[in-house]
C-alpha atoms as a PDB file:
ATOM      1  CA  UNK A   1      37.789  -9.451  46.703  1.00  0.00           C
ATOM      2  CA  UNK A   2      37.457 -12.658  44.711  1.00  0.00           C
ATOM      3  CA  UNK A   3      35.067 -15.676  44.254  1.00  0.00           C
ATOM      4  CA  UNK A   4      35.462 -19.392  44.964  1.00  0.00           C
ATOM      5  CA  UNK A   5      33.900 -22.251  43.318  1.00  0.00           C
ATOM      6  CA  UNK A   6      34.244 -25.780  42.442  1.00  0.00           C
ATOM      7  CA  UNK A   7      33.232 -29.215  42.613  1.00  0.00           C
ATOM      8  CA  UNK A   8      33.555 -32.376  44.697  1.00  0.00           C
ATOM      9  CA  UNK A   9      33.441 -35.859  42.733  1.00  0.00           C
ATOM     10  CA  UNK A  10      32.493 -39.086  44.415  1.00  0.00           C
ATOM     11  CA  UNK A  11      35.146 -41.856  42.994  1.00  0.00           C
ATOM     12  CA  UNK A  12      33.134 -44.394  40.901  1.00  0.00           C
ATOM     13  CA  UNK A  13      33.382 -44.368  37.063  1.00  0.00           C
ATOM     14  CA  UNK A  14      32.606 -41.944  34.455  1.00  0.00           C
ATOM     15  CA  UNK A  15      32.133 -41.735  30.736  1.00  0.00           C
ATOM     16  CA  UNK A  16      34.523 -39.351  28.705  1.00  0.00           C
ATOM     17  CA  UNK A  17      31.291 -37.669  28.059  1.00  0.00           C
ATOM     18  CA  UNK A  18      30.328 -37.110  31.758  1.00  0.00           C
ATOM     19  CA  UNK A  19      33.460 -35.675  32.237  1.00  0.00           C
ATOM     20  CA  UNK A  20      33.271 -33.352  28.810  1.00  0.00           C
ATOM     21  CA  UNK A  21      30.291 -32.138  30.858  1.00  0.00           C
ATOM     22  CA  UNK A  22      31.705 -31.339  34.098  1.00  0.00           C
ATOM     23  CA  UNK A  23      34.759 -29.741  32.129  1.00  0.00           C
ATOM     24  CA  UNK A  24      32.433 -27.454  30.444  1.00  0.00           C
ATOM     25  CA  UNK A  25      30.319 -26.873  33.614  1.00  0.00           C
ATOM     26  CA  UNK A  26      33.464 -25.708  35.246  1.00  0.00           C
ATOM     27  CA  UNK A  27      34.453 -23.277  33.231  1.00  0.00           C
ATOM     28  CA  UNK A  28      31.302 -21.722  32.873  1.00  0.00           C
ATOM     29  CA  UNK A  29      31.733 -21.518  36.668  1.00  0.00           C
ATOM     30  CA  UNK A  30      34.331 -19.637  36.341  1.00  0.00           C
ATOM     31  CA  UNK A  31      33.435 -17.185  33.493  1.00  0.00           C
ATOM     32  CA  UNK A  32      30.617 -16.485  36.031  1.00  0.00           C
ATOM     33  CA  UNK A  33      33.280 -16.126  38.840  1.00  0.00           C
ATOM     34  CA  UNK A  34      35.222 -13.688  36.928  1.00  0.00           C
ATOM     35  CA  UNK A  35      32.070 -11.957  35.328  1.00  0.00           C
ATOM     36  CA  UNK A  36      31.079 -11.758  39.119  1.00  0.00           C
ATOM     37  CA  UNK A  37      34.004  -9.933  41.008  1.00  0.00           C
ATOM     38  CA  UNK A  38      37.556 -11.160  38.997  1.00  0.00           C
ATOM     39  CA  UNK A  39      39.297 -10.605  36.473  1.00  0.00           C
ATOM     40  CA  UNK A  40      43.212 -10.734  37.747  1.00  0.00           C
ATOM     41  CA  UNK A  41      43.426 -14.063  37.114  1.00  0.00           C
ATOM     42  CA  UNK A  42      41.788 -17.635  37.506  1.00  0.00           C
ATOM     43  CA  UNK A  43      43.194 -21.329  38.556  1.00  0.00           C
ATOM     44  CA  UNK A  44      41.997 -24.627  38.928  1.00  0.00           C
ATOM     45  CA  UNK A  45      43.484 -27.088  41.792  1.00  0.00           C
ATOM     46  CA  UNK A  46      42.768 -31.090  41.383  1.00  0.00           C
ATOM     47  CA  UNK A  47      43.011 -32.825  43.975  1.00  0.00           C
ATOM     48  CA  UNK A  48      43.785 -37.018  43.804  1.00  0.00           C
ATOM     49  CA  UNK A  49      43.202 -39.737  46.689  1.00  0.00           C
ATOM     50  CA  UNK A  50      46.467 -40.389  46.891  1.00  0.00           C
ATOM     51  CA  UNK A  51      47.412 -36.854  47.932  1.00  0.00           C
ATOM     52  CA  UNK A  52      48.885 -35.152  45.106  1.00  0.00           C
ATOM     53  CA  UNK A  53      47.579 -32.038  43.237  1.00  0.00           C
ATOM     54  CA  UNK A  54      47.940 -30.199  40.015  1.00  0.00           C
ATOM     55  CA  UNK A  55      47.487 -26.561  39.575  1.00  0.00           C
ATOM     56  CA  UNK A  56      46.536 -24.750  36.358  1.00  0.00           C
ATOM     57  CA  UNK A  57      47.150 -20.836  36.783  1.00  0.00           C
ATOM     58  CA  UNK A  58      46.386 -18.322  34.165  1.00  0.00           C
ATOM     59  CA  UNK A  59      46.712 -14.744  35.284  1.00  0.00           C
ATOM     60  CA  UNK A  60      45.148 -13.249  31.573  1.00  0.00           C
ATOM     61  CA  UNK A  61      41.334 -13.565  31.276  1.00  0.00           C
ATOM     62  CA  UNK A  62      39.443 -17.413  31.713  1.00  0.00           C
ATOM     63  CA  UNK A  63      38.783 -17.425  28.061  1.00  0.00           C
ATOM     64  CA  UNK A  64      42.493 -18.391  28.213  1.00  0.00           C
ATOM     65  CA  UNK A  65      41.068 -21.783  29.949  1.00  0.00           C
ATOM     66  CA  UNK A  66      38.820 -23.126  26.891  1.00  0.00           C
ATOM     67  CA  UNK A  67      42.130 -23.706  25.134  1.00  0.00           C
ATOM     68  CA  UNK A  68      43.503 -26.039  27.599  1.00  0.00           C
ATOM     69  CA  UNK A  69      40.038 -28.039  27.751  1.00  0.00           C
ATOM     70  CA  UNK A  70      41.759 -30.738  27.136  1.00  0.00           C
ATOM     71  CA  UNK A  71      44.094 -30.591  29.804  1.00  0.00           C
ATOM     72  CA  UNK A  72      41.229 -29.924  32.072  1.00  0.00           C
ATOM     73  CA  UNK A  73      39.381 -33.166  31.340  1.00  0.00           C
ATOM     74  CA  UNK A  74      42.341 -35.140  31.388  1.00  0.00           C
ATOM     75  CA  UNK A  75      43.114 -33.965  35.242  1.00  0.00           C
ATOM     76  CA  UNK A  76      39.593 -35.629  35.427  1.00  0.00           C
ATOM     77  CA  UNK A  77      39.823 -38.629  33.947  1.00  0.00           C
ATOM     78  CA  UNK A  78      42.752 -39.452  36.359  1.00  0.00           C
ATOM     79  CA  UNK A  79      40.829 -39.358  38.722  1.00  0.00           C
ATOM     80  CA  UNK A  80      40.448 -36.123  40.443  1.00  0.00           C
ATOM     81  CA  UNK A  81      37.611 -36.236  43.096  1.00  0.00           C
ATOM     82  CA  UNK A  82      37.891 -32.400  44.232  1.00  0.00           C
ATOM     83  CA  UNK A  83      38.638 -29.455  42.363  1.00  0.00           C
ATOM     84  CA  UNK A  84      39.121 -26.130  43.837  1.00  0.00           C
ATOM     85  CA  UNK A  85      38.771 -22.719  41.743  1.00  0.00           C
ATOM     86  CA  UNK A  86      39.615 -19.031  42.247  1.00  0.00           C
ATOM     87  CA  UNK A  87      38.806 -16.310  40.290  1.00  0.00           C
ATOM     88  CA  UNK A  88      41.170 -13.437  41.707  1.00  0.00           C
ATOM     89  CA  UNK A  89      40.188  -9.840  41.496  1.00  0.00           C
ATOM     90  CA  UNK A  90      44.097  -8.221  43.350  1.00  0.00           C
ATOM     91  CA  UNK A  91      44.128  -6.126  46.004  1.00  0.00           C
ATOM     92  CA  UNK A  92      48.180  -6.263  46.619  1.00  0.00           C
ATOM     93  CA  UNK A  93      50.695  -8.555  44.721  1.00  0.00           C
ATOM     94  CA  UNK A  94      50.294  -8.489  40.739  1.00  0.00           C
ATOM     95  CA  UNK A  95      48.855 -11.726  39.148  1.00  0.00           C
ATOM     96  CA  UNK A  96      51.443 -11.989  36.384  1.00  0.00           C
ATOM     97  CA  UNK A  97      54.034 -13.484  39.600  1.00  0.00           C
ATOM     98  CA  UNK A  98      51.995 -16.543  39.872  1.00  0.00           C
ATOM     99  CA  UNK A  99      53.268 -16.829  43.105  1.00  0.00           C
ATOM    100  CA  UNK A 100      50.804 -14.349  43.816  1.00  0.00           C
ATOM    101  CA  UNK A 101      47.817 -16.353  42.827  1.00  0.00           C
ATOM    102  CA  UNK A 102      45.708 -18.680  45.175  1.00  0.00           C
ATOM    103  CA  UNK A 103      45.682 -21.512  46.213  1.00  0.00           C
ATOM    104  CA  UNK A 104      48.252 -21.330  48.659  1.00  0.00           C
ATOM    105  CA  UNK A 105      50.342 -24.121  49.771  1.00  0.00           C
ATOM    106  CA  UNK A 106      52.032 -25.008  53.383  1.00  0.00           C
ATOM    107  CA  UNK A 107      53.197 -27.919  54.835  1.00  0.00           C
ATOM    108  CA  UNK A 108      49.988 -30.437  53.435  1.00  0.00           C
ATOM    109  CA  UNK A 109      47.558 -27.457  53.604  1.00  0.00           C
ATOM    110  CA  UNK A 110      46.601 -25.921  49.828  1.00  0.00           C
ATOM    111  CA  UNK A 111      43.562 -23.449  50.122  1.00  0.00           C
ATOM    112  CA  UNK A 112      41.717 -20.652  48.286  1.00  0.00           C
ATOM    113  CA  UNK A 113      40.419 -17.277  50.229  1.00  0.00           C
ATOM    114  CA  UNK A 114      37.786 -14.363  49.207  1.00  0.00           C
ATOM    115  CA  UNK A 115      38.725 -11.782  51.238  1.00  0.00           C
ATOM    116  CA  UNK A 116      40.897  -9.382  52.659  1.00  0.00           C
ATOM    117  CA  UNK A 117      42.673  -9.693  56.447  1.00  0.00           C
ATOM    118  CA  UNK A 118      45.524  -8.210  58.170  1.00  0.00           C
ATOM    119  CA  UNK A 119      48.551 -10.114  57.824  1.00  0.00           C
ATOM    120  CA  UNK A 120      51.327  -8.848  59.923  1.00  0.00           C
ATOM    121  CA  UNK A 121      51.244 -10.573  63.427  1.00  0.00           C
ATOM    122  CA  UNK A 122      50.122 -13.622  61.532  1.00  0.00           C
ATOM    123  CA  UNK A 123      53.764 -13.346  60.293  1.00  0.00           C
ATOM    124  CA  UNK A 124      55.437 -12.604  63.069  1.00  0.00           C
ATOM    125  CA  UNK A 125      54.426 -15.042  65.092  1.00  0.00           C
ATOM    126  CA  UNK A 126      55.043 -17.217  62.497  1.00  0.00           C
ATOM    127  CA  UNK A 127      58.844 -16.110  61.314  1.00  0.00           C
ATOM    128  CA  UNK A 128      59.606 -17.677  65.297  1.00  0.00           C
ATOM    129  CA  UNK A 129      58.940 -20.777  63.777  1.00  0.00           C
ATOM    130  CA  UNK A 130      61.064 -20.078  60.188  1.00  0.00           C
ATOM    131  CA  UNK A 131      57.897 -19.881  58.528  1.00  0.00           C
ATOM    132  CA  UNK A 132      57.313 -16.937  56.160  1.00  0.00           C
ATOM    133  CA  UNK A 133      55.431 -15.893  52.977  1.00  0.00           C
ATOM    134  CA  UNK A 134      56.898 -16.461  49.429  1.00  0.00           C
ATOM    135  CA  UNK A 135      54.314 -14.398  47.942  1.00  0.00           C
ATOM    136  CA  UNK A 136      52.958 -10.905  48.557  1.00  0.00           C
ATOM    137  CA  UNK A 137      49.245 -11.393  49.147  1.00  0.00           C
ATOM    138  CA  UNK A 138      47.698 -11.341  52.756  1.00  0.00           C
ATOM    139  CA  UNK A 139      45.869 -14.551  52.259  1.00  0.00           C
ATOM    140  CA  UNK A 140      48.626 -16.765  51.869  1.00  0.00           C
ATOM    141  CA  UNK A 141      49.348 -16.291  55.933  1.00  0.00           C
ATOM    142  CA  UNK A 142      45.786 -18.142  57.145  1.00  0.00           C
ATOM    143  CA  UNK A 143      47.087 -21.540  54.960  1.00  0.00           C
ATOM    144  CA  UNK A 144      50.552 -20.892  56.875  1.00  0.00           C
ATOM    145  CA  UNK A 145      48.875 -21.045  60.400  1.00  0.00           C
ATOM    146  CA  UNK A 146      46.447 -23.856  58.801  1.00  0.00           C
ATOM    147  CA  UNK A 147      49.578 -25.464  58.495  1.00  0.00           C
ATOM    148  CA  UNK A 148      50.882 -24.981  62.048  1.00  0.00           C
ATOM    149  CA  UNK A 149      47.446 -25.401  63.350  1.00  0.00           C
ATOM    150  CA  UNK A 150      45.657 -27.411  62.102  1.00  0.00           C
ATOM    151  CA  UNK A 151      47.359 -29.690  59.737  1.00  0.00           C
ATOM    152  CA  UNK A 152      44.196 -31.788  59.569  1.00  0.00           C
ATOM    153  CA  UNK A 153      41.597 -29.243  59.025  1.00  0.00           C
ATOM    154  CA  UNK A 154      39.661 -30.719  62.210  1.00  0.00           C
ATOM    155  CA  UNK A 155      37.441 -28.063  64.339  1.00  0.00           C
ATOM    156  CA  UNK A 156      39.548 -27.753  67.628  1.00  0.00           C
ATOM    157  CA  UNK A 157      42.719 -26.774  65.700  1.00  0.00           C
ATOM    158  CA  UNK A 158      40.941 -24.325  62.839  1.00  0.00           C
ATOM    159  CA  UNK A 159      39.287 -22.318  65.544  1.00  0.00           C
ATOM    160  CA  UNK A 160      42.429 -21.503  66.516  1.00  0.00           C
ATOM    161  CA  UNK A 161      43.065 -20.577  63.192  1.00  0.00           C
ATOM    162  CA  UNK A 162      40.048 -18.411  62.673  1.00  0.00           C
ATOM    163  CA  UNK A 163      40.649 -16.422  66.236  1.00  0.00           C
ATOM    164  CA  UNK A 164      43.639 -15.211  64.430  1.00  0.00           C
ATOM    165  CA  UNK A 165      42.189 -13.534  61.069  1.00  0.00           C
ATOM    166  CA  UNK A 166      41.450  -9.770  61.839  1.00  0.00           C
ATOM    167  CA  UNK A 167      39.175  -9.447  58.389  1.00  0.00           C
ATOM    168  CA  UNK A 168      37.022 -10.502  55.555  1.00  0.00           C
ATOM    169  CA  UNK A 169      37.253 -14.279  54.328  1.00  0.00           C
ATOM    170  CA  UNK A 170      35.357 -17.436  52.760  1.00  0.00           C
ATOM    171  CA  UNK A 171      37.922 -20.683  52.851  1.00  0.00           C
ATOM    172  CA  UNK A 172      38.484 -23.525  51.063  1.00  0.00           C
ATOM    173  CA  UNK A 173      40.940 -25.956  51.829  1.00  0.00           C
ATOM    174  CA  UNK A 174      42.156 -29.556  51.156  1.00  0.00           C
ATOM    175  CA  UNK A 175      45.030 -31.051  53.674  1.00  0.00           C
ATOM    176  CA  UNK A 176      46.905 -33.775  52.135  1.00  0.00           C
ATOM    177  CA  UNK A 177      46.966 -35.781  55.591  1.00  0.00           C
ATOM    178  CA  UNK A 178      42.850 -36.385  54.526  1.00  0.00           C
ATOM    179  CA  UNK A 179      42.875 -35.835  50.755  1.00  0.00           C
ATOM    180  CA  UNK A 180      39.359 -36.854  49.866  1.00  0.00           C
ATOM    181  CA  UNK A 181      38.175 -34.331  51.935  1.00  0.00           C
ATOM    182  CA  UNK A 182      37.218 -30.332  51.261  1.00  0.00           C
ATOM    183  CA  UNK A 183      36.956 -28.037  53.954  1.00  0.00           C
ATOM    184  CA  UNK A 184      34.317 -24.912  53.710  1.00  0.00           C
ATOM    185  CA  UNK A 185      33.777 -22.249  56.149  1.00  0.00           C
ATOM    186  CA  UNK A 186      32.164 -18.794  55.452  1.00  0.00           C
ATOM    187  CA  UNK A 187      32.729 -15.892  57.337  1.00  0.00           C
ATOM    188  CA  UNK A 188      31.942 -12.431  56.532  1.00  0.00           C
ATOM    189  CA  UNK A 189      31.867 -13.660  52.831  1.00  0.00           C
ATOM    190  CA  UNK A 190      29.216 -16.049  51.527  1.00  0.00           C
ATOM    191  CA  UNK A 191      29.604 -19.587  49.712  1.00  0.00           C
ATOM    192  CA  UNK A 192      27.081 -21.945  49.032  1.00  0.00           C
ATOM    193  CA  UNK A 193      26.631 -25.679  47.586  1.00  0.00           C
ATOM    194  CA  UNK A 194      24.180 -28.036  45.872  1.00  0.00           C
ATOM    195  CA  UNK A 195      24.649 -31.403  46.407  1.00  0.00           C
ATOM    196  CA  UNK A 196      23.971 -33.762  43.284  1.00  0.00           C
ATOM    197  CA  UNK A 197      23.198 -36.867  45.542  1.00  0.00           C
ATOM    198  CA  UNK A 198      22.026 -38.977  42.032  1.00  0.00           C
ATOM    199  CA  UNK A 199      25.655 -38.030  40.236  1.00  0.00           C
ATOM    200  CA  UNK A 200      27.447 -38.084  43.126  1.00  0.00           C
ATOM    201  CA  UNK A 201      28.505 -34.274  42.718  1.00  0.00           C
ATOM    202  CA  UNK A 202      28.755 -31.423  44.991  1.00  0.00           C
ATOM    203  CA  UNK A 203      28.906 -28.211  43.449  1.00  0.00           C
ATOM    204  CA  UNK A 204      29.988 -25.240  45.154  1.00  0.00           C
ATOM    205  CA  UNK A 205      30.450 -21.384  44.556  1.00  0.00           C
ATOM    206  CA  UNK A 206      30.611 -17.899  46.067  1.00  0.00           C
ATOM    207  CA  UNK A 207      26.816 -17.417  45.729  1.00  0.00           C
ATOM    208  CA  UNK A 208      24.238 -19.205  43.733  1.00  0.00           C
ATOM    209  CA  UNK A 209      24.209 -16.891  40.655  1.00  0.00           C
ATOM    210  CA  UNK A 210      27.452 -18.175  39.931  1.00  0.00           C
ATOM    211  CA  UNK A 211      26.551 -22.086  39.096  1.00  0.00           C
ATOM    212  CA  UNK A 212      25.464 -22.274  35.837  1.00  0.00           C
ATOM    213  CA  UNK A 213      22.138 -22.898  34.850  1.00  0.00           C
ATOM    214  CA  UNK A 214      23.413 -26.103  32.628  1.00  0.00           C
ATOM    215  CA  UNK A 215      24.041 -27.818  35.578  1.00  0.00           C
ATOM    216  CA  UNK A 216      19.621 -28.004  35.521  1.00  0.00           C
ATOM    217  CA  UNK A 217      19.721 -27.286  39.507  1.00  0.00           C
ATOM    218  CA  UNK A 218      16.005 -28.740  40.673  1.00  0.00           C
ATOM    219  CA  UNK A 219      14.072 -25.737  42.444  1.00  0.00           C
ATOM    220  CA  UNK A 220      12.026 -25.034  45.425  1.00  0.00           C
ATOM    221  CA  UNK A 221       9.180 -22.806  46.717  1.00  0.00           C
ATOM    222  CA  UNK A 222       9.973 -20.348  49.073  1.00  0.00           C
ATOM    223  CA  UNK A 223       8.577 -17.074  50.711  1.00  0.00           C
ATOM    224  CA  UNK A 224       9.654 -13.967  50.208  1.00  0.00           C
ATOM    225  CA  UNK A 225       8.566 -10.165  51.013  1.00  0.00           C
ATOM    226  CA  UNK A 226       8.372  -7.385  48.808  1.00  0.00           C
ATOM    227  CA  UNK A 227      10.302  -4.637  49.932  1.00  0.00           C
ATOM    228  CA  UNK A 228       8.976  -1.757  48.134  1.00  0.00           C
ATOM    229  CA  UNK A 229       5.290  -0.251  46.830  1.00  0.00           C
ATOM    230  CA  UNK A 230       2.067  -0.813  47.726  1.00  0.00           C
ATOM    231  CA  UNK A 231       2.714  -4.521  48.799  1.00  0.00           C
ATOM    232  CA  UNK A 232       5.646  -3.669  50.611  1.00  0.00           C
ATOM    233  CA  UNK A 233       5.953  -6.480  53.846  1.00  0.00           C
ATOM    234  CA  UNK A 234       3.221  -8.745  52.594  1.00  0.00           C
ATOM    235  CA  UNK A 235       4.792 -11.938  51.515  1.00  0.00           C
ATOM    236  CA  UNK A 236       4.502 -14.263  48.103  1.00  0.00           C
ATOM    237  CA  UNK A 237       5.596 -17.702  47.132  1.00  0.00           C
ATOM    238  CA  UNK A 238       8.436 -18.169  44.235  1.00  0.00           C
ATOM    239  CA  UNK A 239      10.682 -21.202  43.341  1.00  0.00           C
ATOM    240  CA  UNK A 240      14.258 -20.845  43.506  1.00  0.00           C
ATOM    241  CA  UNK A 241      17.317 -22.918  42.484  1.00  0.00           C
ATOM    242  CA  UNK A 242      17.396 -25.668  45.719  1.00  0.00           C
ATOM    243  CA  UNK A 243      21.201 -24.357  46.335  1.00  0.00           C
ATOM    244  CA  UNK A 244      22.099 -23.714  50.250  1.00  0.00           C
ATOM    245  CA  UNK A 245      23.588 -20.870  51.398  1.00  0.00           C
ATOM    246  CA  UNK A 246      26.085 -20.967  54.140  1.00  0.00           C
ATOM    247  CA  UNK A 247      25.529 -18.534  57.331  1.00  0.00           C
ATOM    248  CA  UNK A 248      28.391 -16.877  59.143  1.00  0.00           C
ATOM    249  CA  UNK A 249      30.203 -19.050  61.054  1.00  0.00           C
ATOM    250  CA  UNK A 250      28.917 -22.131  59.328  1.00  0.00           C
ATOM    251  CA  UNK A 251      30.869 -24.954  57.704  1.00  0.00           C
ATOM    252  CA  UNK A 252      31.338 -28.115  55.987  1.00  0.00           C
ATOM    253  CA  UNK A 253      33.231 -31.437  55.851  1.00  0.00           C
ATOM    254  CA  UNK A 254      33.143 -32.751  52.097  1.00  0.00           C
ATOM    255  CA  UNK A 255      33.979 -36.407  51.476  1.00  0.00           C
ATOM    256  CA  UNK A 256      34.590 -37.962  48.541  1.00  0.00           C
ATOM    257  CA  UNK A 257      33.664 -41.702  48.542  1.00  0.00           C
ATOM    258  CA  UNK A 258      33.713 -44.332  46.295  1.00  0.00           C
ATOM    259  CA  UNK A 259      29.816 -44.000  45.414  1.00  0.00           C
ATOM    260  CA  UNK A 260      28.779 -41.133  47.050  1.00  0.00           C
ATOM    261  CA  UNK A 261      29.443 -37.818  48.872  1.00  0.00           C
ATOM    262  CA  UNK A 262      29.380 -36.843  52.057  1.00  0.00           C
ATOM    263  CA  UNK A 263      28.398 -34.034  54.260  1.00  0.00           C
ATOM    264  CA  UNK A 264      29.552 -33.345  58.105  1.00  0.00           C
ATOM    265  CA  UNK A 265      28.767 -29.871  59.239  1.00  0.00           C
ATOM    266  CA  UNK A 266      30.152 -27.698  61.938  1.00  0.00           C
ATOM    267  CA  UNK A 267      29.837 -24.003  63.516  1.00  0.00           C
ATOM    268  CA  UNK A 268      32.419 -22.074  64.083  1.00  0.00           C
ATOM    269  CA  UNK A 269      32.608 -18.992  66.405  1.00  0.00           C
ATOM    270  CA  UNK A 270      34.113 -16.306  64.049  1.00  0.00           C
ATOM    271  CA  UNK A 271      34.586 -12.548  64.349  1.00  0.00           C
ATOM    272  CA  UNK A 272      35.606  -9.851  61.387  1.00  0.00           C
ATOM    273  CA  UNK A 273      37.876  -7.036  61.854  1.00  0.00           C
ATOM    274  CA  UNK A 274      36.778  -4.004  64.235  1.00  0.00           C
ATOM    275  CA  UNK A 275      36.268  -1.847  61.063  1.00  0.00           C
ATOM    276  CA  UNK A 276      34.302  -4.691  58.992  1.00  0.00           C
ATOM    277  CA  UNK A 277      31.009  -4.734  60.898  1.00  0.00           C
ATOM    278  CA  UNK A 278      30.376  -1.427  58.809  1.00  0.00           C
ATOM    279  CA  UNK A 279      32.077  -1.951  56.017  1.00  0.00           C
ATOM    280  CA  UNK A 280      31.173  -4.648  54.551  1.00  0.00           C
ATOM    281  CA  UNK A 281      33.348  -7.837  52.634  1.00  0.00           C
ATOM    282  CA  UNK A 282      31.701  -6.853  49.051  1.00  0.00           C
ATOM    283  CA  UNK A 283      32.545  -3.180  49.297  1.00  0.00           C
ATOM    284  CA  UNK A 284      34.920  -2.441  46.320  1.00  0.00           C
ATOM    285  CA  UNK A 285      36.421   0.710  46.884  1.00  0.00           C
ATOM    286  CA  UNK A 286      39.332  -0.480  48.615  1.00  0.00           C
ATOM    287  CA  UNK A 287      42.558   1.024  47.795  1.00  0.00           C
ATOM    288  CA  UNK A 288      45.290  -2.067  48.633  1.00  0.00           C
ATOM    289  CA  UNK A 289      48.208  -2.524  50.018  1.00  0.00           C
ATOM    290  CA  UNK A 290      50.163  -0.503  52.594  1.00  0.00           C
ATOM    291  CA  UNK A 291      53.002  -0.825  54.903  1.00  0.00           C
ATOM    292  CA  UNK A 292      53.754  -0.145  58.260  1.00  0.00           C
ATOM    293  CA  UNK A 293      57.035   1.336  59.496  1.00  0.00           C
ATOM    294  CA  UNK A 294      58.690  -2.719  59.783  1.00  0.00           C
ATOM    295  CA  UNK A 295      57.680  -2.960  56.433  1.00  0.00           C
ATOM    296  CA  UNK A 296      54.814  -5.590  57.115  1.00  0.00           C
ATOM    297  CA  UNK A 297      51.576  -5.339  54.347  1.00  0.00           C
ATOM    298  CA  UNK A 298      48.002  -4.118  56.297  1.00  0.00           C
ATOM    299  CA  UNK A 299      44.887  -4.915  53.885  1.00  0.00           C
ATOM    300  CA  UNK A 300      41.628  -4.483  54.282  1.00  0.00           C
ATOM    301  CA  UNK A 301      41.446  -0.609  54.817  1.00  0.00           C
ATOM    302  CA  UNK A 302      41.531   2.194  52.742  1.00  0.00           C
ATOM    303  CA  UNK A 303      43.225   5.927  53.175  1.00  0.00           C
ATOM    304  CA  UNK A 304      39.972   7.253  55.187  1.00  0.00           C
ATOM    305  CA  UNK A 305      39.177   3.660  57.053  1.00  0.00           C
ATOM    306  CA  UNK A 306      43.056   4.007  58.506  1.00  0.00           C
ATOM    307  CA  UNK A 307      42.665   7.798  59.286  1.00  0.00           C
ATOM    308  CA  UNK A 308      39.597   7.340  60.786  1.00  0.00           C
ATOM    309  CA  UNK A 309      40.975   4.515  63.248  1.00  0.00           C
ATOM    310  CA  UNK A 310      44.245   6.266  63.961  1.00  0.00           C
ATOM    311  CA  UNK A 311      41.965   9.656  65.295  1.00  0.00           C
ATOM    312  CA  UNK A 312      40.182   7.122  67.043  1.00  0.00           C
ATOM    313  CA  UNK A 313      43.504   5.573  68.866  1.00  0.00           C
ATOM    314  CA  UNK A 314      45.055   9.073  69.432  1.00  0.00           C
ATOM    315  CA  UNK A 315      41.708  10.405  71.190  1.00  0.00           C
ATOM    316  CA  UNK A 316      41.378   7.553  73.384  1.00  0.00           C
END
């Protein structure tokens, strides 16, 4: 399990101290990200309006990050307009092989997962094609299929995509054929955004915790019921940060424009794994990797989840 997070920039002009700010902002993201669930590494993927991308990986701790600050703000100032972040916590494939780290890139698809799903027929199906991984983690084969797919990132061709993962996941994905453009969807795992309309910023992250409280997110009243004690299911007003929280099967279209940001969402049907509507996509006692007997990687299971399953198959 992992956590996303980032930013999307609308394309009109900064001061170096704006972007100082969103530098700093960013990191603190991800010191929260890897406070959160990480800790096997973090990266940071700009993304230009021409197309191209840079990639900063570092699989030791974020506080790694603060000494390339500089290099941070500099992929900024040349005009970045979305950056995607990962803060990895492994479950197969050690983070020192960078090749091992997210995002993943095929064909004009480079993405970011939290999550865990089975792998193997992705790759199968795929190796017909010559396509196969050049890494060890399971995530890497949803951007190969976004690639076959659903080059663009549009709806018809990433439901096909999503009828294929058998598992946990929260995506994040940028297609080169649309550059100014980040695709969300949450599944089983949870991500969230608050849109800056004034700075023409949209902020996002795995949950709302994780956006630091220096980006001075407005709040909101809401209702909520107390669960325990002598009040329990009588209800009470609080303000909260005014962040939105996706729902299963919910997603977004981010646009970067020259003055503003834009919003286009969609719904997705989506489905987990037969084992995750128990066990849930924050559970952390998962034990890794395995292999079958063709030598493919199955995640997502531990020892007792795969005993469990197989008793199930043999009595039935």
């Amino acid at each position: 399990m992992c956590r996303l997070g980032g930013i999307v920039l609308s394309d009109r002009p900064r001061t170096v101290k704006k972007y100082e700010q969103i530098t700093e902002d960013l990191l603190m993201t991800l010191v929260n990200m890897e406070d959160a669930l990480g800790g096997d590494g973090n990266s940071l993927t700009f993304h230009y309006p021409n197309g191209e991308y840079r990639i900063i990986k570092e699989h030791r701790k974020v506080n790694r990050l603060f000494s390339r600050f500089n290099e941070i703000r500099q992929n900024l100032m040349d005009g970045a307009i979305i950056v995607q972040m990962h803060a990895r916590l492994s479950t197969c494939g050690p983070s020192k092989y960078h090749e091992n780290m997210h995002p993943f890139v095929h064909g004009p698809i480079i993405g970011c997962h939290n999550g865990q799903i089975q792998d193997k027929y992705i790759w199968k199906s795929l190796e017909k094609m010559n396509i196969t991984p050049y890494s060890t983690t399971d995530s890497e084969a949803m951007f190969a299929l976004m690639s076959v797919y659903s080059p663009t990132l549009r709806p018809g061709g990433m439901q096909e995509v999503l009828d294929e993962l058998d598992g946990t996941y929260a995506i994040t994905a940028v297609t080169q054929d649309q550059p100014n453009m980040l695709f969300m969807v949450a599944g089983d795992n949870p991500l969230c955004y608050w849109n800056n309309k004034k700075a023409g910023e949209l902020w996002y992250a795995s949950t709302p915790s994780l956006l630091p409280e220096t980006l001075n997110i407005p709040t909101k009243k809401v209702k909520k019921e107390y669960t325990y004690g002598k009040n329990k299911g009588k209800t009470y007003t609080t303000r909260v940060r005014n962040i939105v929280e996706l729902e299963e099967g919910q997603a977004l279209y981010i646009r970067s424009h020259r003055k503003k940001v834009t919003l286009e969402k969609q719904e997705f049907e989506v489905w987990g794994s037969y084992y995750s509507s128990w066990r849930t996509g924050w559970d952390t006692d998962f034990d890794g990797y395995y292999e079958d007997e063709d030598g493919y990687g199955i995640y997502g299971m531990t020892e007792q989840e795969r005993a469990y399953y197989g008793k199930l198959a043999e009595d039935n």
